[in-house]
C-alpha atoms as a PDB file:
ATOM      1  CA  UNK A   1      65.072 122.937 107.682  1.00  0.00           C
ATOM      2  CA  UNK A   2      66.785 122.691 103.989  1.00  0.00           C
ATOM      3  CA  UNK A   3      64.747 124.293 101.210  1.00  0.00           C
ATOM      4  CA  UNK A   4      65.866 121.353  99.425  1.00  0.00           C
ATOM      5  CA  UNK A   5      68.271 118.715  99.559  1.00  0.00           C
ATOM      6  CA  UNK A   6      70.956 117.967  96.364  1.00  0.00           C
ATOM      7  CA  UNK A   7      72.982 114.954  95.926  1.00  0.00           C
ATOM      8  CA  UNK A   8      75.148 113.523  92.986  1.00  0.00           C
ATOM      9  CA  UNK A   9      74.009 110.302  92.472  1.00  0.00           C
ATOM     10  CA  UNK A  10      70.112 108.285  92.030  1.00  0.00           C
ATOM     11  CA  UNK A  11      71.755 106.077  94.268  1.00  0.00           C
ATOM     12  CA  UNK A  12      72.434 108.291  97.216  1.00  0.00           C
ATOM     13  CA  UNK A  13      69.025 109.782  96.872  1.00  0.00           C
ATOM     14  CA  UNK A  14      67.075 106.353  96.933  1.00  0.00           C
ATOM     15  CA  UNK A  15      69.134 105.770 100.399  1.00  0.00           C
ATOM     16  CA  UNK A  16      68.387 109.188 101.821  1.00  0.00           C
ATOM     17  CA  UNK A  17      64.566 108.415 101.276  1.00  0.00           C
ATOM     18  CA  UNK A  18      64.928 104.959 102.524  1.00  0.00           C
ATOM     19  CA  UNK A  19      66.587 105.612 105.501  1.00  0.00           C
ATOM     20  CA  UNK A  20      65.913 108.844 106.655  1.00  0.00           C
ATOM     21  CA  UNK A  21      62.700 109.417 104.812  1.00  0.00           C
ATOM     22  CA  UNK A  22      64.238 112.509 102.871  1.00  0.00           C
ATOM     23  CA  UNK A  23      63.273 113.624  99.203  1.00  0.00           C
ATOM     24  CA  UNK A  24      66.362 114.745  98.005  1.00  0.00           C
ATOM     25  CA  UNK A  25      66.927 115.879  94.275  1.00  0.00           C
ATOM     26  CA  UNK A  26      70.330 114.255  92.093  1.00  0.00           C
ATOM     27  CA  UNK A  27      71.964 116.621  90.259  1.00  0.00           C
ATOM     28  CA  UNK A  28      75.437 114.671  88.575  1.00  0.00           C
ATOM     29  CA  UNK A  29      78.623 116.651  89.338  1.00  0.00           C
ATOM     30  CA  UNK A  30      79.478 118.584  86.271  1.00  0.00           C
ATOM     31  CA  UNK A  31      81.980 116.978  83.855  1.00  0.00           C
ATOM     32  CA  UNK A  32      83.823 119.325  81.754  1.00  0.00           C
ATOM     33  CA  UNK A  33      85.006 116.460  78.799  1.00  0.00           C
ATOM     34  CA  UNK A  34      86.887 119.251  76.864  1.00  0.00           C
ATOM     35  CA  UNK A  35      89.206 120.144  79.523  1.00  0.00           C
ATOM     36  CA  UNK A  36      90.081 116.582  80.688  1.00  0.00           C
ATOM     37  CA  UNK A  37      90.946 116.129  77.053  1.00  0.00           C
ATOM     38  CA  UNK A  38      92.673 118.981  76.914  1.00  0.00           C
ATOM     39  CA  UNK A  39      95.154 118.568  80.310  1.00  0.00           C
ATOM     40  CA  UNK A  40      95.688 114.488  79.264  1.00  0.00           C
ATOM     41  CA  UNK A  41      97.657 115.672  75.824  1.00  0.00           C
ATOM     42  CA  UNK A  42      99.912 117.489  78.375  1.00  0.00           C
ATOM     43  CA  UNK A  43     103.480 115.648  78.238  1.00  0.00           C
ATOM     44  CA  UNK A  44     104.183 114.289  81.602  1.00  0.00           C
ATOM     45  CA  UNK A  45     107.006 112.052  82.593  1.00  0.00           C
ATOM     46  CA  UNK A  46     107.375 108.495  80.868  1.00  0.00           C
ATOM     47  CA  UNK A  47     106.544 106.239  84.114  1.00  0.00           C
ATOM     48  CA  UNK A  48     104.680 104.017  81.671  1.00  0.00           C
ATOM     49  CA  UNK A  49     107.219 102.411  79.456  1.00  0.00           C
ATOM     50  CA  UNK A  50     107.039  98.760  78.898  1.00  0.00           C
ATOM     51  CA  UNK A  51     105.110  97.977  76.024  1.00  0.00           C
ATOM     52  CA  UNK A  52     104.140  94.648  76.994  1.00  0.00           C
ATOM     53  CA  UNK A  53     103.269  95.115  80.400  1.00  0.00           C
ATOM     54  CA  UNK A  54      99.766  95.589  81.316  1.00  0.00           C
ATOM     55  CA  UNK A  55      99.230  99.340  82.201  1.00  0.00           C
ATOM     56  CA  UNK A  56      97.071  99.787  85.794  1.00  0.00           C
ATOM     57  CA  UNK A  57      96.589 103.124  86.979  1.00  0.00           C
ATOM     58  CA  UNK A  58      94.686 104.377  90.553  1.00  0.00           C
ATOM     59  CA  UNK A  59      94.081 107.824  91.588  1.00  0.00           C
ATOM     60  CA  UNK A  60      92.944 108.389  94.881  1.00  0.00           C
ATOM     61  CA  UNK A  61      93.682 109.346  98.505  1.00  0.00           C
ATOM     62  CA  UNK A  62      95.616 107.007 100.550  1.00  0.00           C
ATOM     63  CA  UNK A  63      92.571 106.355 103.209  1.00  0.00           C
ATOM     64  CA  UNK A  64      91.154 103.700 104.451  1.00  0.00           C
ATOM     65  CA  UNK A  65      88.052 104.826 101.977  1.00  0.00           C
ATOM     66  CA  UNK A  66      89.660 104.601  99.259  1.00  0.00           C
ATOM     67  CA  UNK A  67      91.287 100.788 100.153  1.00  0.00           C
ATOM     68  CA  UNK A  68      94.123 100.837  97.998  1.00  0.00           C
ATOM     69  CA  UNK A  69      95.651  97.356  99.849  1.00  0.00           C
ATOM     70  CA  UNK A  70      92.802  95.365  98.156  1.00  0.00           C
ATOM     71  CA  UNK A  71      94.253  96.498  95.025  1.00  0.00           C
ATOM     72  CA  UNK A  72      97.764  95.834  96.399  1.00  0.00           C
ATOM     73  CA  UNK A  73      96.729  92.010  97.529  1.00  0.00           C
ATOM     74  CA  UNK A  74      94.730  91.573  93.774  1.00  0.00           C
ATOM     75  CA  UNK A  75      98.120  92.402  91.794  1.00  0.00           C
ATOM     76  CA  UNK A  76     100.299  90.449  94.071  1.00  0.00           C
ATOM     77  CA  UNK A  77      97.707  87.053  93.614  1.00  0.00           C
ATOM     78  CA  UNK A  78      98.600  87.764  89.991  1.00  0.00           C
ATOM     79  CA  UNK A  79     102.262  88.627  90.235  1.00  0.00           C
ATOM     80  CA  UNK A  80     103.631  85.595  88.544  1.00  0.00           C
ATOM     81  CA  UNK A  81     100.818  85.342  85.941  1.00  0.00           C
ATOM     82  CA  UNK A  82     101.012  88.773  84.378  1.00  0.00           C
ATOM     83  CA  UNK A  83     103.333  91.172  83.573  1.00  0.00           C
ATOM     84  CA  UNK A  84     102.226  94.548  84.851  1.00  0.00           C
ATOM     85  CA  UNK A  85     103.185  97.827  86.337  1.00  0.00           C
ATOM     86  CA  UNK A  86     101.038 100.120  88.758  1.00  0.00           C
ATOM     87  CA  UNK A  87     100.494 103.034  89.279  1.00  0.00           C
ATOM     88  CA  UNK A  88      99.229 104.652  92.305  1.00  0.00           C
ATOM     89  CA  UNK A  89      99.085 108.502  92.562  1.00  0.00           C
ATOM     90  CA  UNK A  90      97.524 110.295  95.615  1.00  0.00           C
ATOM     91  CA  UNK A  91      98.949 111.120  99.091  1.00  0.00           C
ATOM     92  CA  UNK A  92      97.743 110.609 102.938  1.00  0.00           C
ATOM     93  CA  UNK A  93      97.999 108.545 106.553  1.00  0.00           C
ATOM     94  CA  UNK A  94      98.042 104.878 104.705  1.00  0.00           C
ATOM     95  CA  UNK A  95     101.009 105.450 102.949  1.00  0.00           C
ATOM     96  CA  UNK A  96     103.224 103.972 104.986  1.00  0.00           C
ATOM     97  CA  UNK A  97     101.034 100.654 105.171  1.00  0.00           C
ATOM     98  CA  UNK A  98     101.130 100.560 101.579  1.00  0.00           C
ATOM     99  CA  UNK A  99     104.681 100.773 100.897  1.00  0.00           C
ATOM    100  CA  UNK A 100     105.293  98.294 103.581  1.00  0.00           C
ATOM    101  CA  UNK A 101     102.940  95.692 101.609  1.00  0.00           C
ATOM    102  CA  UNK A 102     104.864  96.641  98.856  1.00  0.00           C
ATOM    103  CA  UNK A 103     108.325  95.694  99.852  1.00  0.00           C
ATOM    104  CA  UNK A 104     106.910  92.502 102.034  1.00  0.00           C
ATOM    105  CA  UNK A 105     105.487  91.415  98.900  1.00  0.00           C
ATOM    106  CA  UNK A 106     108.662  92.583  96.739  1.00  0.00           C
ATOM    107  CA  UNK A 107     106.308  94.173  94.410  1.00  0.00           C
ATOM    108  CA  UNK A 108     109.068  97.151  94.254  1.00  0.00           C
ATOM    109  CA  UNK A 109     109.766  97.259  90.480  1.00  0.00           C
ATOM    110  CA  UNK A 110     105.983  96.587  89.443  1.00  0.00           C
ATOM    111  CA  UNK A 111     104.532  99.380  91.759  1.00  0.00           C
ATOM    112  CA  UNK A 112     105.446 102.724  91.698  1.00  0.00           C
ATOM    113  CA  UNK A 113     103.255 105.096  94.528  1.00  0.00           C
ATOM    114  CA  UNK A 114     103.270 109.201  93.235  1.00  0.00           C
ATOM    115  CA  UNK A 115     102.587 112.307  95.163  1.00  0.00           C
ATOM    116  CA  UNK A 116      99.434 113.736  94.189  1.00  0.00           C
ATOM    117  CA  UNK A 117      99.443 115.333  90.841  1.00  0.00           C
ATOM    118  CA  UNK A 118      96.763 118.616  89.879  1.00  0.00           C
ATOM    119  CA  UNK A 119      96.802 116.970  86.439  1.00  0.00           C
ATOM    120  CA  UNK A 120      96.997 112.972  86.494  1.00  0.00           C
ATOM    121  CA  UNK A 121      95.200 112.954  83.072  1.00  0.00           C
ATOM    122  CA  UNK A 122      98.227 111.902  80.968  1.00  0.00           C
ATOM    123  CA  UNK A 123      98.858 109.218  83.105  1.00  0.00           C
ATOM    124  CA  UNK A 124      95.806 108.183  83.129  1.00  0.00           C
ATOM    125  CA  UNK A 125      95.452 108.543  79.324  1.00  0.00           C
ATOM    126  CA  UNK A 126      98.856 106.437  79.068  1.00  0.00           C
ATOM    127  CA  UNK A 127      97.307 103.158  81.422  1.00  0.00           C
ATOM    128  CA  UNK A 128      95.377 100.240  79.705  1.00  0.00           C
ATOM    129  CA  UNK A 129      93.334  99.805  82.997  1.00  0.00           C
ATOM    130  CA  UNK A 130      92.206 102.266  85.980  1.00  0.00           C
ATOM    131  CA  UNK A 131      91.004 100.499  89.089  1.00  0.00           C
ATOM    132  CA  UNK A 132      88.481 101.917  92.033  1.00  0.00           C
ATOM    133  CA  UNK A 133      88.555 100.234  95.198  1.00  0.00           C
ATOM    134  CA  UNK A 134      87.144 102.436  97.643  1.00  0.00           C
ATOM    135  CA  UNK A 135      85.027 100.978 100.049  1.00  0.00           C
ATOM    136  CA  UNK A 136      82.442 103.937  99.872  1.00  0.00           C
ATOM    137  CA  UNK A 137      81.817 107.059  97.523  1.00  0.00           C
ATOM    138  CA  UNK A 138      79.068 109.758  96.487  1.00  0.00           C
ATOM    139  CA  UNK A 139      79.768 110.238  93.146  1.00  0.00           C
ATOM    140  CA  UNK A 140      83.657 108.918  91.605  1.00  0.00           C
ATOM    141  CA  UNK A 141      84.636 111.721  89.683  1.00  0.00           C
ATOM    142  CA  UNK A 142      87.920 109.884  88.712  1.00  0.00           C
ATOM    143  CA  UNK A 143      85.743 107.094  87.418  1.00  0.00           C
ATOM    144  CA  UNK A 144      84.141 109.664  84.866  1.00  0.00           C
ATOM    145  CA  UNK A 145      87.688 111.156  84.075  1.00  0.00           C
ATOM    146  CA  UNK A 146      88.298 107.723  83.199  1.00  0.00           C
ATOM    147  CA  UNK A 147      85.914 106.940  80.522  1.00  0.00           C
ATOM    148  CA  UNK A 148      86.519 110.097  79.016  1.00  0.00           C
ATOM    149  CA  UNK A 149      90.148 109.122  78.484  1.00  0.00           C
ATOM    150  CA  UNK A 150      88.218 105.733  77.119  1.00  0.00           C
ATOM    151  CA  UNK A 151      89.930 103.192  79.795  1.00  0.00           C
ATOM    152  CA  UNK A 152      88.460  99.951  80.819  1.00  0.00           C
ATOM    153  CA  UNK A 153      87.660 100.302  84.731  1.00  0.00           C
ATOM    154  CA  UNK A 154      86.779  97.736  87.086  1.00  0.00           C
ATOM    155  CA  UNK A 155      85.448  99.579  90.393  1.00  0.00           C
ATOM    156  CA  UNK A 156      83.951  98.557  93.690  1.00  0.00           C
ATOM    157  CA  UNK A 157      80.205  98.171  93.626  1.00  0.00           C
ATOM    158  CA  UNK A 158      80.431 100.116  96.464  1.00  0.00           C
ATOM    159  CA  UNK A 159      77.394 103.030  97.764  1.00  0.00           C
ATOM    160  CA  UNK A 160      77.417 105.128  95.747  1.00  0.00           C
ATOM    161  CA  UNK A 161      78.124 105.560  92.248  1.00  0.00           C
ATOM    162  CA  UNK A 162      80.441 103.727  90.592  1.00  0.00           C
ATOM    163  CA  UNK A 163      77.113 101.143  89.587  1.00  0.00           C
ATOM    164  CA  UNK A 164      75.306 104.175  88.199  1.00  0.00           C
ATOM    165  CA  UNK A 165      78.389 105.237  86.234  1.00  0.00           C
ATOM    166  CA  UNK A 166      79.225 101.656  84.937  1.00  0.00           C
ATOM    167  CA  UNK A 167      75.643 101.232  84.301  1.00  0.00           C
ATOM    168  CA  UNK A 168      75.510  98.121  86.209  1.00  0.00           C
ATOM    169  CA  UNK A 169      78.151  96.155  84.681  1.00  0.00           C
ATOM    170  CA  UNK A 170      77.733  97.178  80.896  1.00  0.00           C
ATOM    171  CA  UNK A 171      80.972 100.114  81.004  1.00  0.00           C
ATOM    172  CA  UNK A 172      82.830  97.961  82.932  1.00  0.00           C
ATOM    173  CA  UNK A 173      83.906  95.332  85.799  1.00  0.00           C
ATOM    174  CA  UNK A 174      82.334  95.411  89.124  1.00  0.00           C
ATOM    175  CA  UNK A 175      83.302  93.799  92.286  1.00  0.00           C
ATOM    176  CA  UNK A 176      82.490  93.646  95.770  1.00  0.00           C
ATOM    177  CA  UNK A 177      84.445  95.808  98.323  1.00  0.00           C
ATOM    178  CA  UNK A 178      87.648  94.513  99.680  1.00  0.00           C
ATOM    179  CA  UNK A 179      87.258  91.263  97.799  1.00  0.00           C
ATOM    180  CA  UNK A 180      90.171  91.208  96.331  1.00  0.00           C
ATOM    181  CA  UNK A 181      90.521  87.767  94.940  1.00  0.00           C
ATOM    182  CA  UNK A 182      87.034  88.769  92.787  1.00  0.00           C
ATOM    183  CA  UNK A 183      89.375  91.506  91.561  1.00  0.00           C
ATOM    184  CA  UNK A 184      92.420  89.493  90.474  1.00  0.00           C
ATOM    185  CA  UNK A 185      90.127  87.485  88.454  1.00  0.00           C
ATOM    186  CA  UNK A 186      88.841  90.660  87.206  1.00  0.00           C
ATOM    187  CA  UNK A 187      92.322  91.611  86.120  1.00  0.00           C
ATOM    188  CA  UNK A 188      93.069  88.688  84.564  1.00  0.00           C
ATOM    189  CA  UNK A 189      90.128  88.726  82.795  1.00  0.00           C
ATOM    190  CA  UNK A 190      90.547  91.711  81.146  1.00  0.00           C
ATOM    191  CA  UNK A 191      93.925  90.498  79.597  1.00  0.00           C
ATOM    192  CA  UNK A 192      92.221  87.231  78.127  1.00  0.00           C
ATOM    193  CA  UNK A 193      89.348  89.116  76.450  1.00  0.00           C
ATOM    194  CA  UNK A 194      90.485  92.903  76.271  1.00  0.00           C
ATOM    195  CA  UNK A 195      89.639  93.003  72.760  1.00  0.00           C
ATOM    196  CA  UNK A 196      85.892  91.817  73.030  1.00  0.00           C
ATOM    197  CA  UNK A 197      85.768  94.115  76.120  1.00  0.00           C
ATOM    198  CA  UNK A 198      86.417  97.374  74.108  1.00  0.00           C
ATOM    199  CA  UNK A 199      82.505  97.281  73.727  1.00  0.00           C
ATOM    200  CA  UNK A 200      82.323  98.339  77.695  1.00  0.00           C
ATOM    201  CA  UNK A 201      84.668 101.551  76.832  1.00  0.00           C
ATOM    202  CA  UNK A 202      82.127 102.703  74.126  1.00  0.00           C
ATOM    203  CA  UNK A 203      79.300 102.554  76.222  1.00  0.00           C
ATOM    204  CA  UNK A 204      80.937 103.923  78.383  1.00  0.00           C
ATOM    205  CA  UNK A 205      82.005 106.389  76.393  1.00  0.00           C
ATOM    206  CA  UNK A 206      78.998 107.393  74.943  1.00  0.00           C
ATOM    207  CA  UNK A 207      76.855 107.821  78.235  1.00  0.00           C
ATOM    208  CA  UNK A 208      78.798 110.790  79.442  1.00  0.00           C
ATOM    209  CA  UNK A 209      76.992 112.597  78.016  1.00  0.00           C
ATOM    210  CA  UNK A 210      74.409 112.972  81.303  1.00  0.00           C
ATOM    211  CA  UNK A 211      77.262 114.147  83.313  1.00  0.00           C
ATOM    212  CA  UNK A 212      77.689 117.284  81.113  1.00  0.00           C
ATOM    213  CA  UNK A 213      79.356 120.423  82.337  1.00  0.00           C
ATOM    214  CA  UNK A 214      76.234 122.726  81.288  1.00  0.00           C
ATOM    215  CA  UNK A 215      73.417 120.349  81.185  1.00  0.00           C
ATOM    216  CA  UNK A 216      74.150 120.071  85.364  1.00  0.00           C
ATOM    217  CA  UNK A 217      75.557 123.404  85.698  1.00  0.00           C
ATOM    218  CA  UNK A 218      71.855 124.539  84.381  1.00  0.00           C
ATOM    219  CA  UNK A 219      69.989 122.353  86.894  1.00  0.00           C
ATOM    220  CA  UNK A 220      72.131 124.060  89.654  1.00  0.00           C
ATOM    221  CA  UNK A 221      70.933 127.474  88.615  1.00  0.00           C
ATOM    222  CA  UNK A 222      67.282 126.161  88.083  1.00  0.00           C
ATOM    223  CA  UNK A 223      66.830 125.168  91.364  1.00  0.00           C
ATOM    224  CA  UNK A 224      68.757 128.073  92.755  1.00  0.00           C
ATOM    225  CA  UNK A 225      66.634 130.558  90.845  1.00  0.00           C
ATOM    226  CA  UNK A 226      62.607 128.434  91.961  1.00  0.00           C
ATOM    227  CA  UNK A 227      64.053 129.245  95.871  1.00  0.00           C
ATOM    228  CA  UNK A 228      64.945 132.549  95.215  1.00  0.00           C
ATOM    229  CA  UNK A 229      61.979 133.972  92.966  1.00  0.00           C
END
């Protein structure tokens, strides 16, 4: 039997007891803001260079988790309404699935799929919009990576996280998983009232605060220290 049970999200810990009757303790993964900062101002190659094309940037594992052909069928509903160009960096099995949507759809030239990068923070820095669409999480790391680099996000309300980080709709878009019709309107929302939706980046913005680096670093060693003593 566990001396006690951590997990990264309120979320996760409100299912554990629900389900399995389990008091478990949430401790957020540690977000070291400085660094992210840091790696972002690193020059990387120019993938983003249309002015006046809306930026959209994912980072993720090709898996069926992750669900990156909802985002595929969202952009190609919106195809001939927007201008855009995605980006898609991460590697794994569903690759092949995904560049076959892509050149079915001929979505060649607006879609660009990249190997998995150590630091995808300029890219990320460089998009107007980062999308989630994973159809399950614990706590979206790449969510809070976002904000830092102060991008709009529109995420899956999937379990769990990505509600806790986007504090339920005020930092940002949420949709239901796989819907990706909901998330083309999303999109295309955004580009209609992207100024008026800055507000969601500063709240955003200024709530990452309870993911700090040392703040949960300290909690770790707390409750490592009460077992041991």
């Amino acid at each position: 039997k566990a001396d006690q049970v951590l997990v990264n999200s309120f979320q996760f810990k409100h299912q554990l007891k629900n389900r399995f009757n389990v008091k478990a303790k949430c401790i957020y993964n540690p977000l070291n803001v400085k660094e992210i900062k840091e790696k972002s101002r690193i020059n990387s190659s120019k993938i983003f260079k249309s002015k006046k094309s809306l930026k959209i940037i994912n980072v993720g594992r090709f898996t069926d988790q992750k669900d990156q052909i909802t985002l595929l069928k969202a952009v190609n509903e919106i195809k001939k309404k927007i201008k855009f160009r995605l980006i898609i960096i991460g590697r794994g099995k569903e690759k092949n699935n995904l560049v076959s949507y892509i050149k079915r759809n001929n979505l060649s030239k607006n879609i660009k799929l990249i190997n998995f990068l150590d630091n995808p923070f300029n890219l990320i820095r460089s998009s107007d919009l980062f999308i989630l669409t994973s159809i399950y999480e614990g706590l979206p790391n790449v969510l809070l990576e976002a904000q830092t680099l102060k991008k709009f996000i529109i995420s899956s309300n999937c379990p769990t996280g990505p509600k806790e980080i986007l504090l339920n709709g005020k930092a940002g878009y949420l949709f239901k998983p796989r819907n990706y019709k909901k998330l083309a309107n999303l999109i295309t929302s955004y580009v209609k009232n992207r100024k008026k939706l800055s507000k969601k980046i500063r709240i955003g913005y200024n709530n990452l605060d309870r993911f700090d680096f040392e703040k949960n670093l300290k909690k770790y060693l707390n409750i490592i220290n009460s077992l041991l003593y």
